[in-house]
Protein backbone atom coordinates (compact mmCIF):
# COMPACT_ATOMS: atom_id res chain seq x y z
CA UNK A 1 -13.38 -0.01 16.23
CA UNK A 2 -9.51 1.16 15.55
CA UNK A 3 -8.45 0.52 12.03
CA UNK A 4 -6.07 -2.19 10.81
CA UNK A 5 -2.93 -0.14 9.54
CA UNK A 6 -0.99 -1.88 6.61
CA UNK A 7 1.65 -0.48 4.60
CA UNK A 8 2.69 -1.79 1.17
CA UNK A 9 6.11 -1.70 0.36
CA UNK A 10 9.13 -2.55 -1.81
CA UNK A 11 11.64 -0.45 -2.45
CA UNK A 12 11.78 -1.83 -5.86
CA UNK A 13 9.75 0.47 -8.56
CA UNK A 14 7.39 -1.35 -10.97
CA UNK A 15 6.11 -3.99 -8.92
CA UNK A 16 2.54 -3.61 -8.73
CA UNK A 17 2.67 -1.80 -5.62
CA UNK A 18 0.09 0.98 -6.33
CA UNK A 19 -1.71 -1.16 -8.44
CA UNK A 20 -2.28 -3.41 -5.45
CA UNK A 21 -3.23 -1.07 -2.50
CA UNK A 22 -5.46 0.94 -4.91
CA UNK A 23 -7.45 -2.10 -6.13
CA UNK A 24 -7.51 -4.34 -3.06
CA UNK A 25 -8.37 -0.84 -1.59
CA UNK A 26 -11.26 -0.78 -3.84
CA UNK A 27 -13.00 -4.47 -2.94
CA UNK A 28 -12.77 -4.39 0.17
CA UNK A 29 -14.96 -1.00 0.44
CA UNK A 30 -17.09 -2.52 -2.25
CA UNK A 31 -17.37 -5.57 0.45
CA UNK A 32 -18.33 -2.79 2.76
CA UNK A 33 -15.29 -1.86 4.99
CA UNK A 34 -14.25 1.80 5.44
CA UNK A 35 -11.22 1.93 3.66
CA UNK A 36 -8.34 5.15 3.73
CA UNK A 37 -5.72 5.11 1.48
CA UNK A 38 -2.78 7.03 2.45
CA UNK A 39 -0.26 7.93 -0.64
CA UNK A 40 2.49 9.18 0.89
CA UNK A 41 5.06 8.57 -2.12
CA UNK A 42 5.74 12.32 -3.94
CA UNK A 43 5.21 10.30 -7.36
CA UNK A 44 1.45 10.38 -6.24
CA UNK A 45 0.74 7.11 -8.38
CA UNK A 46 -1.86 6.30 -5.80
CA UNK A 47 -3.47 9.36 -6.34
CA UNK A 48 -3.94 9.67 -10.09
CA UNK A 49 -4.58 6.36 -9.67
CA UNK A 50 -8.56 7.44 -8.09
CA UNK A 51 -8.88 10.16 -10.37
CA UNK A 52 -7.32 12.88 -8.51
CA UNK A 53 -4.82 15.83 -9.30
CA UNK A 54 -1.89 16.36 -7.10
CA UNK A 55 -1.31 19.49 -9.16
CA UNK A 56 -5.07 20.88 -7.65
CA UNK A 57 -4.52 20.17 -4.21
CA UNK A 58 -5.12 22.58 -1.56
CA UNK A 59 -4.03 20.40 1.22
CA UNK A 60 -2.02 16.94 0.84
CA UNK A 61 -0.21 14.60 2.75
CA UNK A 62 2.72 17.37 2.66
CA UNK A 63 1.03 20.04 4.71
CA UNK A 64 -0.42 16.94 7.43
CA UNK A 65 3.32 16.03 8.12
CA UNK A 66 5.07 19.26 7.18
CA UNK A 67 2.96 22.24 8.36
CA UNK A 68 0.74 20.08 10.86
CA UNK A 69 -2.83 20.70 9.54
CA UNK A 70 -5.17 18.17 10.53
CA UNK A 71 -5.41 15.20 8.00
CA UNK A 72 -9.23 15.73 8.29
CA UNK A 73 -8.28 18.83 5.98
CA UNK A 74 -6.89 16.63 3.09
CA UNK A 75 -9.11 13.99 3.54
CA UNK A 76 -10.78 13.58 -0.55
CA UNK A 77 -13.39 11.50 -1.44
CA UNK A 78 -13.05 9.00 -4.33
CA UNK A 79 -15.71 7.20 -6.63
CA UNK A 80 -16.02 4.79 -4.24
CA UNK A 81 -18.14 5.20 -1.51
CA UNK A 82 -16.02 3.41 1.69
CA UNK A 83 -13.03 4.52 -0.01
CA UNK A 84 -11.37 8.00 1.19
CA UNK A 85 -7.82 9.18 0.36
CA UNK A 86 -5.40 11.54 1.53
CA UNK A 87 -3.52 12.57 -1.16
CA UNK A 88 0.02 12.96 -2.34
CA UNK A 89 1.50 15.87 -3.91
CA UNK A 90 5.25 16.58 -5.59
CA UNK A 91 6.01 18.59 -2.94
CA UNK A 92 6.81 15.14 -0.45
CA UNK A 93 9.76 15.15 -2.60
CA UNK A 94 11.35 17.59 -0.12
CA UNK A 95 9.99 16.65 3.01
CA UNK A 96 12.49 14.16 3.68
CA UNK A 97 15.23 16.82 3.78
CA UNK A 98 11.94 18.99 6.13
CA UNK A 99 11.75 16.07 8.61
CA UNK A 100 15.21 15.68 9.61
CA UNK A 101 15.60 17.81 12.14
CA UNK A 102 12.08 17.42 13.20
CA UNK A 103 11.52 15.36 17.00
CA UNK A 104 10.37 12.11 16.63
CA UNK A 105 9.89 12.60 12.49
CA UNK A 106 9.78 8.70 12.55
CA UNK A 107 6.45 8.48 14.29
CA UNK A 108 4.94 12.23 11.93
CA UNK A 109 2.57 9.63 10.19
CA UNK A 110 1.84 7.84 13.14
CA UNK A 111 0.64 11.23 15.36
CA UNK A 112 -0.97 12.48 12.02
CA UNK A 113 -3.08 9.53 11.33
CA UNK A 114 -4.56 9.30 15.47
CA UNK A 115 -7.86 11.27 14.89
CA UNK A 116 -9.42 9.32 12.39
CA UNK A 117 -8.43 5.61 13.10
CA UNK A 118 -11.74 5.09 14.68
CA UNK A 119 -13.47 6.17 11.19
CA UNK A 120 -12.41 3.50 9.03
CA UNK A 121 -11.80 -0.67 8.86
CA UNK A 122 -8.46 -0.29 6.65
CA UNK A 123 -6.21 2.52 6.54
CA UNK A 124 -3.28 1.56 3.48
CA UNK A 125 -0.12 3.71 2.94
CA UNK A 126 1.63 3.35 -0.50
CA UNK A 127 4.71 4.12 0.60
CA UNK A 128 7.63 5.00 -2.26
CA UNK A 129 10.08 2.80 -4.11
CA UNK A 130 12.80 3.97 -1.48
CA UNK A 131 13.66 3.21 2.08
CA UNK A 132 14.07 6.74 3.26
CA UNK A 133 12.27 8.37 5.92
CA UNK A 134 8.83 8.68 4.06
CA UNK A 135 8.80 4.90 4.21
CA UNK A 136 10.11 4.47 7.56
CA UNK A 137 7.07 6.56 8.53
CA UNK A 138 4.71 3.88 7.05
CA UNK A 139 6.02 1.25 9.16
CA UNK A 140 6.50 2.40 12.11
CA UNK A 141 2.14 3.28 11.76
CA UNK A 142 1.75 0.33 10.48
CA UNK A 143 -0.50 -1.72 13.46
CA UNK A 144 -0.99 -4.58 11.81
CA UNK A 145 1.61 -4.95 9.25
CA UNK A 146 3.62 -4.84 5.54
CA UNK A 147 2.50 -6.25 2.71
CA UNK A 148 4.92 -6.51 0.08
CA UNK A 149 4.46 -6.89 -3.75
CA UNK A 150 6.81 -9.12 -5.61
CA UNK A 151 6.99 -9.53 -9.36
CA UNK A 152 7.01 -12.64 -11.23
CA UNK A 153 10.19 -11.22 -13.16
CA UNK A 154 14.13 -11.91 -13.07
CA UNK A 155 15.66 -11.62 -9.73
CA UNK A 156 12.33 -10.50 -8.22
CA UNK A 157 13.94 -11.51 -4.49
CA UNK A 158 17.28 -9.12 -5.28
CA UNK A 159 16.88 -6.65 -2.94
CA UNK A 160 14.49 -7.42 -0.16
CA UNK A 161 16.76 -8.15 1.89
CA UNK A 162 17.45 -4.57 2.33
CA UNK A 163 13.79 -3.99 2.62
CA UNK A 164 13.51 -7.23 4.97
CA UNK A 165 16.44 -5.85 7.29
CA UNK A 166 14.87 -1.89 7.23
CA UNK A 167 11.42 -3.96 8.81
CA UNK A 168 13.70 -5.86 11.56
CA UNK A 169 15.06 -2.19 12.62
CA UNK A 170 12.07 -0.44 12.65
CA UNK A 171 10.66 -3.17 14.90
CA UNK A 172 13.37 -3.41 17.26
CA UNK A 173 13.12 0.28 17.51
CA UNK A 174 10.30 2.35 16.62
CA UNK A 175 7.34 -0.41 16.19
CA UNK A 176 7.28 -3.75 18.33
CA UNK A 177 4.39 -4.72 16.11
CA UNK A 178 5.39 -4.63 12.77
CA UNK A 179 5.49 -8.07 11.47
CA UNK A 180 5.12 -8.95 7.21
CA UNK A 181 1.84 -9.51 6.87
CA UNK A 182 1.66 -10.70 3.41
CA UNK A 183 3.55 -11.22 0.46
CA UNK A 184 1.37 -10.95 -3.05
CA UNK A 185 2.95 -12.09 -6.15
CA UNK A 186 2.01 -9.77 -8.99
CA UNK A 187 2.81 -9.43 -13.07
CA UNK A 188 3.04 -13.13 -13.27
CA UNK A 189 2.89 -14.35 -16.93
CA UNK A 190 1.57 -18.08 -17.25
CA UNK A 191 3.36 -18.58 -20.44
CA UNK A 192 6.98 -18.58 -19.36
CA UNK A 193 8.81 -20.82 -17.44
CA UNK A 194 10.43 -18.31 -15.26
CA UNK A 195 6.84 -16.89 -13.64
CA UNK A 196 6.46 -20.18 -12.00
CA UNK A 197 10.38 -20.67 -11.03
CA UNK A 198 9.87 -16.99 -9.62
CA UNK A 199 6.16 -18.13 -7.53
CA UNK A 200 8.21 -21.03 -6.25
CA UNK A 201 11.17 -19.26 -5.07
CA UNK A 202 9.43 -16.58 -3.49
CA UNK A 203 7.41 -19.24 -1.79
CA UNK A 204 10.15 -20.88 -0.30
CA UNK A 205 11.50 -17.63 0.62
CA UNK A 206 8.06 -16.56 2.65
CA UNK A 207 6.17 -20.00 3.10
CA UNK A 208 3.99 -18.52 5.51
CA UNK A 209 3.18 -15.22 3.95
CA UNK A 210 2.96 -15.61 0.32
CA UNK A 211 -0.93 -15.08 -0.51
CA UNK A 212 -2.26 -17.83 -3.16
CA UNK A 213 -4.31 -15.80 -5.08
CA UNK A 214 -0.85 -14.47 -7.91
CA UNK A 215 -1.90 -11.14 -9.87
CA UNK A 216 -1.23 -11.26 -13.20
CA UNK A 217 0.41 -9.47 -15.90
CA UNK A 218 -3.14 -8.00 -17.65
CA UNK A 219 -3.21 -4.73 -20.09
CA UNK A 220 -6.28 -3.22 -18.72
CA UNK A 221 -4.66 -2.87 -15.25
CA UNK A 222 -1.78 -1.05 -16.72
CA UNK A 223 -4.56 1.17 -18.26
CA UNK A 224 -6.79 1.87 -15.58
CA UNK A 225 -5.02 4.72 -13.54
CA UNK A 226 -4.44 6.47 -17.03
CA UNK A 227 -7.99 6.57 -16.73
CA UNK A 228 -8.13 7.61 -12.87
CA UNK A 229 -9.84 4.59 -12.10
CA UNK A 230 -9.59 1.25 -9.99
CA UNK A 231 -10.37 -2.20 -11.71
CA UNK A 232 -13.03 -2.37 -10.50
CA UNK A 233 -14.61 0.18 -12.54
CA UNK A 234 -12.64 0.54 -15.53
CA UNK A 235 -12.34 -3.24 -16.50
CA UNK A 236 -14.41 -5.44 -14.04
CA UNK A 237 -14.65 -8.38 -15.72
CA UNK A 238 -10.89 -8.57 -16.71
CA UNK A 239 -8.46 -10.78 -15.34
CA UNK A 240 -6.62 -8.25 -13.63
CA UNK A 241 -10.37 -7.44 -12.11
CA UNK A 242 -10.93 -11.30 -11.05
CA UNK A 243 -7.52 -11.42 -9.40
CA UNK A 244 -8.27 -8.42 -7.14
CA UNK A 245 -11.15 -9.98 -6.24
CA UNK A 246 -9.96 -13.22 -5.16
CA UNK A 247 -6.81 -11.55 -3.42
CA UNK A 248 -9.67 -9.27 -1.57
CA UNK A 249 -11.15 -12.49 -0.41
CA UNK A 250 -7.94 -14.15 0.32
CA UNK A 251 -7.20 -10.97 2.24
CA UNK A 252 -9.85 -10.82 4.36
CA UNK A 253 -10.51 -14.37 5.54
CA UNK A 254 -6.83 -14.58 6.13
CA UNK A 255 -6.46 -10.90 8.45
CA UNK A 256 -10.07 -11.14 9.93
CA UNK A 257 -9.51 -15.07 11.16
CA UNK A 258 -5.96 -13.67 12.70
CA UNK A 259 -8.23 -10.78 14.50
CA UNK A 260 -10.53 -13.92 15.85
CA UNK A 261 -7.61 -15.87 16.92
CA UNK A 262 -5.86 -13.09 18.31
């Protein structure tokens, strides 16, 4: 079996976007899957995020694109058993300028990520607030998709469209397949008037992709990757937890009934 390759994006910072590959990262190996998470954003959110020091690293994501070492060689194992990461170190924050005058640096992720698709369900990239070659990188591996986290905040749409016309190129060019996957709608606060105005428009906006399960704004996710930890085991029972769980679901009997119809 070849894993299913999604990337979550949004070139907008502070949308959940971590938060959302780590955790729906986590349920779906607790379901079972083999699941990879790739951080390729120099911030290394993702990382911290399962408990793991970019500072400590002896191989990261940097040496797999930059120097070539197999990505077996950074492969780290999390908590979670089903749930490997390669990690993300500070030193991405240069590669960009590295990869320019690399061949083909579009499709670095892509060749990098070859030996092991046949080990795991899911491989997810957290790609970086940005849309710079790091991120162009996650699409163009990206087999079966984007999914892309939107806020429930004030002009949560402004924006995409640069993100929206970045996926368009990167089809028409480097990967026929990329299509948006899914849209989740995250931080959404039930007690304003503007979280539902924002659900709406961003439904009308994507009526086909928008997921129905909406994340929502909940203290002990902000906590948990202070803590190196998913949801799932820092706060299981939280709403934050429940969300993940339903989105998990959602995900699943959405992308598996696609591979059946397919």
């Amino acid at each position: 079996m070849t894993a299913k390759i999604y990337c979550f994006a949004n070139q907008k910072g502070g949308v959940a976007k971590t938060t959302t590959a780590v955790n729906l990262g986590a349920y779906l190996a607790a379901t079972g899957r083999r699941v990879l998470l790739v951080d390729i954003d120099p911030q290394s959110n993702a990382t911290t995020s399962l408990g793991i020091n970019p500072r400590g690293l002896d191989v990261s994501l940097y040496h797999v694109l930059i120097d070539g070492r197999p990505i077996q060689e950074a492969l780290t194992l999390t908590e979670w058993m089903n749930l490997d990461l390669v990690p993300a170190s500070t030193d991405l924050a240069g590669a960009e300028v590295e990869m320019a005058g690399v061949m083909a640096r579009e499709r670095l992720l892509d060749r990098a990520l070859a030996p092991v698709v046949n080990k795991y369900d899911y491989i997810f990239v957290d790609e970086p607030p940005s849309l710079g070659l790091l991120t162009i990188n996650g699409l163009t591996a990206a087999t079966h998709g984007v999914i892309i986290p939107v806020q429930c905040e004030y002009l949560a749409l402004e924006g995409l469209s640069l993100l929206l016309n970045t996926i368009y190129q990167v089809r028409n060019i480097l990967n026929e397949k990329l299509v948006i996957a899914g849209v989740v709608l995250t931080m959404y606060d039930a007690r304003t008037n503007l979280g539902q105005e924002v659900v709406d428009e961003v439904r009308r906006y994507f009526p086909n992709e928008v997921f129905q399960t909406v994340i929502p704004r909940n203290v002990r996710l902000s906590e948990a990757p202070s803590h190196g930890k998913t949801i799932l085991s820092y706060a299981p029972l939280s709403a934050g937890a429940m969300a993940y769980q339903a989105l998990a679901q959602e995900f699943l009997a959405r992308m598996e009934s696609k591979a059946v119809t397919a």
